[in-house]
Protein backbone atom coordinates (compact mmCIF):
# COMPACT_ATOMS: atom_id res chain seq x y z
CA UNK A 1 118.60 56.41 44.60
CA UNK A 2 116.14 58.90 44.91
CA UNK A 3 114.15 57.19 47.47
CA UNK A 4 117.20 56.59 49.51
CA UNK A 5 118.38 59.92 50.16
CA UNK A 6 115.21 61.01 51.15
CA UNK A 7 115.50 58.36 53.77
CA UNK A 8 118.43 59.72 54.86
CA UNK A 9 117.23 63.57 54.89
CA UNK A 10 114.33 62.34 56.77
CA UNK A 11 116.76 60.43 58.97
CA UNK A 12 119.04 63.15 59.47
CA UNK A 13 115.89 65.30 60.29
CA UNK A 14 114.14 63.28 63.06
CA UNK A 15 117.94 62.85 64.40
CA UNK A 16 118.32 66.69 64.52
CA UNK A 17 114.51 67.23 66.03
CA UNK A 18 115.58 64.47 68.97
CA UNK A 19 118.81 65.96 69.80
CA UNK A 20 116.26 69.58 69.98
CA UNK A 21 114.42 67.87 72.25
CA UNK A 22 116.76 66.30 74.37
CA UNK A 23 118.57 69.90 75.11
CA UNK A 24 115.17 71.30 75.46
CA UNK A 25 114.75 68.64 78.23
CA UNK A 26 117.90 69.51 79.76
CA UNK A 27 117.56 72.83 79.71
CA UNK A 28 113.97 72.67 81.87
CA UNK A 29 115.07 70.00 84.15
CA UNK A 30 117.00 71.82 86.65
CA UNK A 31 113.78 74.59 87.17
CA UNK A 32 111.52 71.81 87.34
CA UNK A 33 113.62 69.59 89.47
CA UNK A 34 114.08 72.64 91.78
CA UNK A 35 110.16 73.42 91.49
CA UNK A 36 109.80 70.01 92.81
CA UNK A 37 112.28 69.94 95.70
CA UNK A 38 111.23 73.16 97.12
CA UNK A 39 107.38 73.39 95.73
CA UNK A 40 105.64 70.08 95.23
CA UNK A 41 107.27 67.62 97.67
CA UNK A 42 106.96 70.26 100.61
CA UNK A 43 103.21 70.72 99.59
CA UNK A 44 102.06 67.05 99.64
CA UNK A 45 104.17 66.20 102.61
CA UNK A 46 102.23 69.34 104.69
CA UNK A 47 98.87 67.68 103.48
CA UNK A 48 100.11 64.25 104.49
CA UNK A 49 101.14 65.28 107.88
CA UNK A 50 97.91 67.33 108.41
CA UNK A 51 96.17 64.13 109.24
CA UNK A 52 99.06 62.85 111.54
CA UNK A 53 100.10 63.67 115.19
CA UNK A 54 104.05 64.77 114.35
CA UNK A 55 106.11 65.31 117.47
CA UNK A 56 109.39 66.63 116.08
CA UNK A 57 111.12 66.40 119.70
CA UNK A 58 110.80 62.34 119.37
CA UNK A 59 112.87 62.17 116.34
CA UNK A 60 110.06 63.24 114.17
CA UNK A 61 107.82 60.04 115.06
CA UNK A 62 104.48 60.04 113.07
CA UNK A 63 101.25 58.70 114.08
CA UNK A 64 97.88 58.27 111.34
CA UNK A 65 95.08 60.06 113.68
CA UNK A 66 92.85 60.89 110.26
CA UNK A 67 90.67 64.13 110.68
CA UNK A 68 91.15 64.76 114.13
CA UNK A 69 93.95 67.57 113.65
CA UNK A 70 90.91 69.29 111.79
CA UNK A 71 87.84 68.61 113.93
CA UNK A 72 90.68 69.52 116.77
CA UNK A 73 90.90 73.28 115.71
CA UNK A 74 87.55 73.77 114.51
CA UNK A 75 86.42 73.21 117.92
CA UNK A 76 89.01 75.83 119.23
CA UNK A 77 88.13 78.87 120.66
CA UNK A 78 91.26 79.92 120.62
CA UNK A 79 91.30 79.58 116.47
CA UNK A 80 88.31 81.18 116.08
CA UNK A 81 89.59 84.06 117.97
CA UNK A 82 92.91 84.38 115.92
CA UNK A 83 90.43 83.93 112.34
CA UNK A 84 88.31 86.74 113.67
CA UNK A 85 91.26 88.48 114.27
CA UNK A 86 93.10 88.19 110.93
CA UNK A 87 89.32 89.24 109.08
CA UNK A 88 89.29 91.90 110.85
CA UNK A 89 92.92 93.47 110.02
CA UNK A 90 91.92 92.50 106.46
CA UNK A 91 89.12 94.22 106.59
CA UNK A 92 90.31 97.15 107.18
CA UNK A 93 94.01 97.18 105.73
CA UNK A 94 92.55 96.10 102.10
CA UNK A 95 90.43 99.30 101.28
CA UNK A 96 92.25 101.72 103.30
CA UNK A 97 95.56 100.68 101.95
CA UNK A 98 94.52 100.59 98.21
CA UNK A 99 92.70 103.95 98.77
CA UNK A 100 95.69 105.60 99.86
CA UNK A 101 97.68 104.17 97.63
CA UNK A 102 95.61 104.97 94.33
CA UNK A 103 95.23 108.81 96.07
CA UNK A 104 99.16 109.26 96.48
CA UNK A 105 99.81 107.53 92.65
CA UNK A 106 97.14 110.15 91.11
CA UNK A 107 99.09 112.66 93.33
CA UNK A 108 103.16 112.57 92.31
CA UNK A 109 101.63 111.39 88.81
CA UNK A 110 101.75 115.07 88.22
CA UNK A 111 104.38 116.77 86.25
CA UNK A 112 105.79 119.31 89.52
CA UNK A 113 109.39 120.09 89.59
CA UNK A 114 111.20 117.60 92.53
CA UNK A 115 107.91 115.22 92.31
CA UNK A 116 110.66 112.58 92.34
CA UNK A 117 111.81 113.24 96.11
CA UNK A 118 108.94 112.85 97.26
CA UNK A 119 108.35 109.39 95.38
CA UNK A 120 111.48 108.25 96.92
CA UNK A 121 110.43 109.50 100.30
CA UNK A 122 106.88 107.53 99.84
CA UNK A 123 108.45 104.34 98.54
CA UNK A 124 111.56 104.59 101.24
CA UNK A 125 109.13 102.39 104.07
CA UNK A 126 109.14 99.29 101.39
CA UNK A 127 112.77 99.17 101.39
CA UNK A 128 113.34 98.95 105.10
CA UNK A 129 113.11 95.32 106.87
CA UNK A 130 109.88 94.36 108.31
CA UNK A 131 111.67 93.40 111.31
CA UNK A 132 113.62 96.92 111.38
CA UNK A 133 110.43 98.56 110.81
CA UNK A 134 108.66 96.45 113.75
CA UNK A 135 111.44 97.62 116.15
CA UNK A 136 111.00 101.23 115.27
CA UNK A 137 107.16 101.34 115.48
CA UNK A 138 107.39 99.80 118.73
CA UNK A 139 109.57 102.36 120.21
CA UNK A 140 107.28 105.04 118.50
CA UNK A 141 104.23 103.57 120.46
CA UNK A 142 106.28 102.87 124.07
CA UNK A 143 103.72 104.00 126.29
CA UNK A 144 106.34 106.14 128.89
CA UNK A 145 109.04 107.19 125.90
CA UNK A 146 107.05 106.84 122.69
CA UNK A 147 107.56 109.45 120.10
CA UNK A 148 103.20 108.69 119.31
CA UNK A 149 102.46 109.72 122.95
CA UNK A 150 104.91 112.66 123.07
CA UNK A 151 103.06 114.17 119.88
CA UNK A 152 99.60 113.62 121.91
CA UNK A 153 100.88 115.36 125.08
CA UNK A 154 101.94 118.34 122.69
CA UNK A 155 98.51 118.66 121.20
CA UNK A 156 97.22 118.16 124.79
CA UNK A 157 95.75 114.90 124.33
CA UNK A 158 95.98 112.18 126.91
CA UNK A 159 98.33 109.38 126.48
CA UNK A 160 97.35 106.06 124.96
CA UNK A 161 98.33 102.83 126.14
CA UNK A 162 98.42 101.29 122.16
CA UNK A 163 100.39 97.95 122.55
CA UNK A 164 99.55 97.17 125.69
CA UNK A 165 95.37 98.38 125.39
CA UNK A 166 93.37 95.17 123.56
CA UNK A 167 91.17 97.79 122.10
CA UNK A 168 94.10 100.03 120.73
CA UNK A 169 97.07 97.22 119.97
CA UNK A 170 95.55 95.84 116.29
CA UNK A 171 94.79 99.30 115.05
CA UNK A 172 98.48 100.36 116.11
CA UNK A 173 99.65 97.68 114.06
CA UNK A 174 97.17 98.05 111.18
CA UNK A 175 98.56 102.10 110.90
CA UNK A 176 102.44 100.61 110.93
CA UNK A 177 101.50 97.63 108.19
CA UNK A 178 100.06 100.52 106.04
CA UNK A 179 102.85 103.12 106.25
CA UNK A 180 105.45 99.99 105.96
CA UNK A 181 103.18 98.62 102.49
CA UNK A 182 101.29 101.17 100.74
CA UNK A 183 104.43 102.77 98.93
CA UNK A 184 104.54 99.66 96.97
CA UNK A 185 100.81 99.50 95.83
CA UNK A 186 101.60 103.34 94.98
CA UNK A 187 104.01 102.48 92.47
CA UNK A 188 101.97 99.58 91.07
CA UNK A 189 99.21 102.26 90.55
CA UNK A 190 101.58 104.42 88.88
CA UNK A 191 102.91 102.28 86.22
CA UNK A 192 98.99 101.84 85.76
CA UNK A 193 98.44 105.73 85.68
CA UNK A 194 101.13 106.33 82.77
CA UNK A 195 100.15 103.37 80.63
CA UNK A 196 96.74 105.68 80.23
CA UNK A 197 96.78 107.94 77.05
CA UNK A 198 97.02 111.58 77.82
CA UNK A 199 94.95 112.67 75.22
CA UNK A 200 92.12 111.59 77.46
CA UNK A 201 92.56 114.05 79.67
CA UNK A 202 93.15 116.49 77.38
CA UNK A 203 89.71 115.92 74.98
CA UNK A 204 87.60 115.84 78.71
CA UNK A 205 89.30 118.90 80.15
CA UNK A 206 88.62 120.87 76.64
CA UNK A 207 84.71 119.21 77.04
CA UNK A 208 84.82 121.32 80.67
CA UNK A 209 85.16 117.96 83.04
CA UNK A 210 85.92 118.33 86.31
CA UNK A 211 88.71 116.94 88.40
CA UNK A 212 86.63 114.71 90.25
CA UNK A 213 84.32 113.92 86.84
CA UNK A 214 87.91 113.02 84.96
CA UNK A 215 88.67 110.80 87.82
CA UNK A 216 85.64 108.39 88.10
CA UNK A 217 85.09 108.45 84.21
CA UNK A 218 88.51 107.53 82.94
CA UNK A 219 91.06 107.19 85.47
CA UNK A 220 89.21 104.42 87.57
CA UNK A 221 87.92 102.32 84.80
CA UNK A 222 91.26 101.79 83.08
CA UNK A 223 92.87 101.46 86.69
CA UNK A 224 89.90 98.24 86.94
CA UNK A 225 92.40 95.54 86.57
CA UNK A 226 95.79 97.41 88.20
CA UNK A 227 92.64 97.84 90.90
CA UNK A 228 91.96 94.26 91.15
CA UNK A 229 95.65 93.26 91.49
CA UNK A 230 96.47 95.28 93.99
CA UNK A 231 93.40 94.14 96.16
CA UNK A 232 94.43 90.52 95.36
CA UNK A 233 97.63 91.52 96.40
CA UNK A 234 96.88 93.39 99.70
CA UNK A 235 94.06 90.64 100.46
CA UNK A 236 96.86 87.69 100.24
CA UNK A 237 99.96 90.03 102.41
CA UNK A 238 96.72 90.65 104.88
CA UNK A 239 96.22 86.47 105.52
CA UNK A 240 100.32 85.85 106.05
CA UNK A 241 100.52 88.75 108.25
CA UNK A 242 103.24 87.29 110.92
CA UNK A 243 106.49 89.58 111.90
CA UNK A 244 104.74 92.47 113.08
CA UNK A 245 103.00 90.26 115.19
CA UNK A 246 105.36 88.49 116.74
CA UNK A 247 108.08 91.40 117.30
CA UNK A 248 105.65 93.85 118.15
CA UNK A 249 102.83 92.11 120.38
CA UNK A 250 103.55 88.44 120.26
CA UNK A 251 100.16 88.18 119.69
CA UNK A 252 98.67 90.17 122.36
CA UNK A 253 97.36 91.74 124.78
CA UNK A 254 94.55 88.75 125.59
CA UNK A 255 95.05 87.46 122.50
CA UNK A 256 93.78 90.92 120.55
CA UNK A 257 96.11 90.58 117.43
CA UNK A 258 96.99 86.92 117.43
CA UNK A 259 96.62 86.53 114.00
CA UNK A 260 95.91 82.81 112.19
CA UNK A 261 99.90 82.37 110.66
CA UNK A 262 101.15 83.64 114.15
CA UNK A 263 98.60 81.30 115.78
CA UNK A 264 100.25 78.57 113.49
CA UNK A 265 103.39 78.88 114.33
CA UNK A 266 102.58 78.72 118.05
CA UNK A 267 100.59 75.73 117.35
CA UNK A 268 103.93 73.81 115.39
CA UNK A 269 106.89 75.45 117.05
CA UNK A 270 106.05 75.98 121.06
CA UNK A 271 103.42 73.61 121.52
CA UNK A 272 104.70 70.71 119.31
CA UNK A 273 102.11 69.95 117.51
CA UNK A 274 103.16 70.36 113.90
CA UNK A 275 100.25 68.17 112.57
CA UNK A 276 97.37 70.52 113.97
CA UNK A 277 99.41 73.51 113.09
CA UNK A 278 99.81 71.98 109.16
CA UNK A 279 96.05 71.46 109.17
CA UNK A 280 94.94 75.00 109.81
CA UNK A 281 97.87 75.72 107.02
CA UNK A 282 95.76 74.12 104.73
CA UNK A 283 92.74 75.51 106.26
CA UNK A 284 94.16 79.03 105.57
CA UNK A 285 95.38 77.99 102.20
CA UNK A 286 91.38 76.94 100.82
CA UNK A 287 90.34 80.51 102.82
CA UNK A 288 92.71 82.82 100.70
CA UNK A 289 92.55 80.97 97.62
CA UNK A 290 88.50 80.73 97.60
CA UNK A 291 88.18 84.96 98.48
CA UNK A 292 91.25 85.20 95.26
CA UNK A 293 88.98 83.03 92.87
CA UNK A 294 86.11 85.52 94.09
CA UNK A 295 87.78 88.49 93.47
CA UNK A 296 89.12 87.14 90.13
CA UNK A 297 85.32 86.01 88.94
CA UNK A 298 84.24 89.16 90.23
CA UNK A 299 86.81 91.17 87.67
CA UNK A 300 85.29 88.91 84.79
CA UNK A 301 81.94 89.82 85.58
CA UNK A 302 82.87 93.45 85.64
């Protein structure tokens, strides 16, 4: 007797641990069914068609052509250009961005009566549309109506060209990505800045610390990983740079902000050639995701 009702309790338990399981099941198989629709399938089909010529205006006909679509762009000038290109806006929107934006955060962290206008007035750019923003900076650098050359002419400085001067056109856009992004990164340092205890301050402002000494002993180090995240960030939005680029310049003048994801979608979308335009996806891909694993070793090491 005994023997047979612990049968059944174990019965009843393994029945009651399976119908867990099953509704556990259930419950994750929409996400992951979704995760696979939208994520995986899209991901392996890109890498499939990287080594295929894909001409989407024959029905989507596919031809095997192996590495060719690779060796094809890595012996294009033209790719080169656009890779030098996208560096170089990283190179400078990464530092000066997270700079500015660690400055402001330190800045309305203060505790000043109506210190919360003017964090609504910093963070009001990362609300608006990119595309809305584009439009607007565009008409601020018009070279004959411009509001940017009408404040040049009042401090009697000659007129710039910006847009339409290869020298001037990616630094024009690198000051609009800023003022449209850094308001974000600003609040990211902020939630950073108040997680810190204040009695830091306190104890190194009663030891006679400076400002400046309070900064770069306490405030930077526990900002280390907020730091990193926000460079990770930055680096990543810097790569995938696109609408300013193609509302703004379409990707020149000769070429001088043709950037690699605007270059891409040239490549698929008005030349045809989706399968050389997938492989420099994936080419971009193994670029962004070798400099994150660097920056994320290099916060280990730290």
């Amino acid at each position: 007797m005994n023997e047979s009702r612990r049968l059944l309790k174990s019965s009843k338990t393994l029945s009651r641990k399976m119908v867990d399981n099953i509704q556990g099941y259930a419950f994750i198989l929409i996400p992951v069914g979704v995760i696979a629709l939208f994520g995986i399938y899209p991901a392996v089909n890109v890498f499939i068609m990287s080594f295929q010529k894909f001409n989407m205006l024959a029905g989507g006909t596919a031809t095997f052509t192996g590495f060719s679509n690779y060796i094809g762009f890595l012996n294009d000038p033209s790719f080169w250009q656009t890779f030098k290109n996208t560096f170089f806006f990283a190179l400078l929107v990464v530092p000066i961005q997270t700079a500015l934006s660690l400055c402001f955060a330190v800045l309305i962290n203060q505790k000043i009566k109506g210190i919360s206008f003017f964090r609504t007035v910093f963070f009001f750019p990362v609300v608006m549309s990119f595309v809305v923003v584009s439009i607007f900076w565009k008409m601020i650098y018009d070279p004959n109506f411009g509001l940017a050359n009408s404040l040049l002419a009042f401090f009697h400085i000659p007129q710039q060209q910006f847009l339409i001067d290869p020298n001037q056109a990616m630094i024009a856009v690198i000051v609009m990505c800023i003022w449209k992004s850094w308001g974000w990164y600003m609040v990211i340092f902020l939630s950073g800045l108040q997680d810190i205890p204040r009695e830091l301050y306190e104890s190194s402002y009663l030891d006679g610390a400076s400002a400046l000494r309070r900064f770069l002993s306490i405030t930077l180090p526990l900002l280390k990983r907020t730091t990193y995240f926000v460079l990770i960030m930055t680096m990543i939005d810097s790569f995938k740079i696109f609408t300013p680029i193609y509302i703004m310049t379409g990707g020149g003048p000769l070429g001088s902000t043709d950037t690699l994801v605007h270059y891409i979608w040239n490549t698929a979308f008005r030349m045809n050639e989706m399968g050389s335009a997938t492989a420099m996806s994936i080419c971009l891909f193994v670029v962004v995701f070798a400099l994150t694993i660097i920056q994320m070793k290099a916060e280990k090491d730290d």
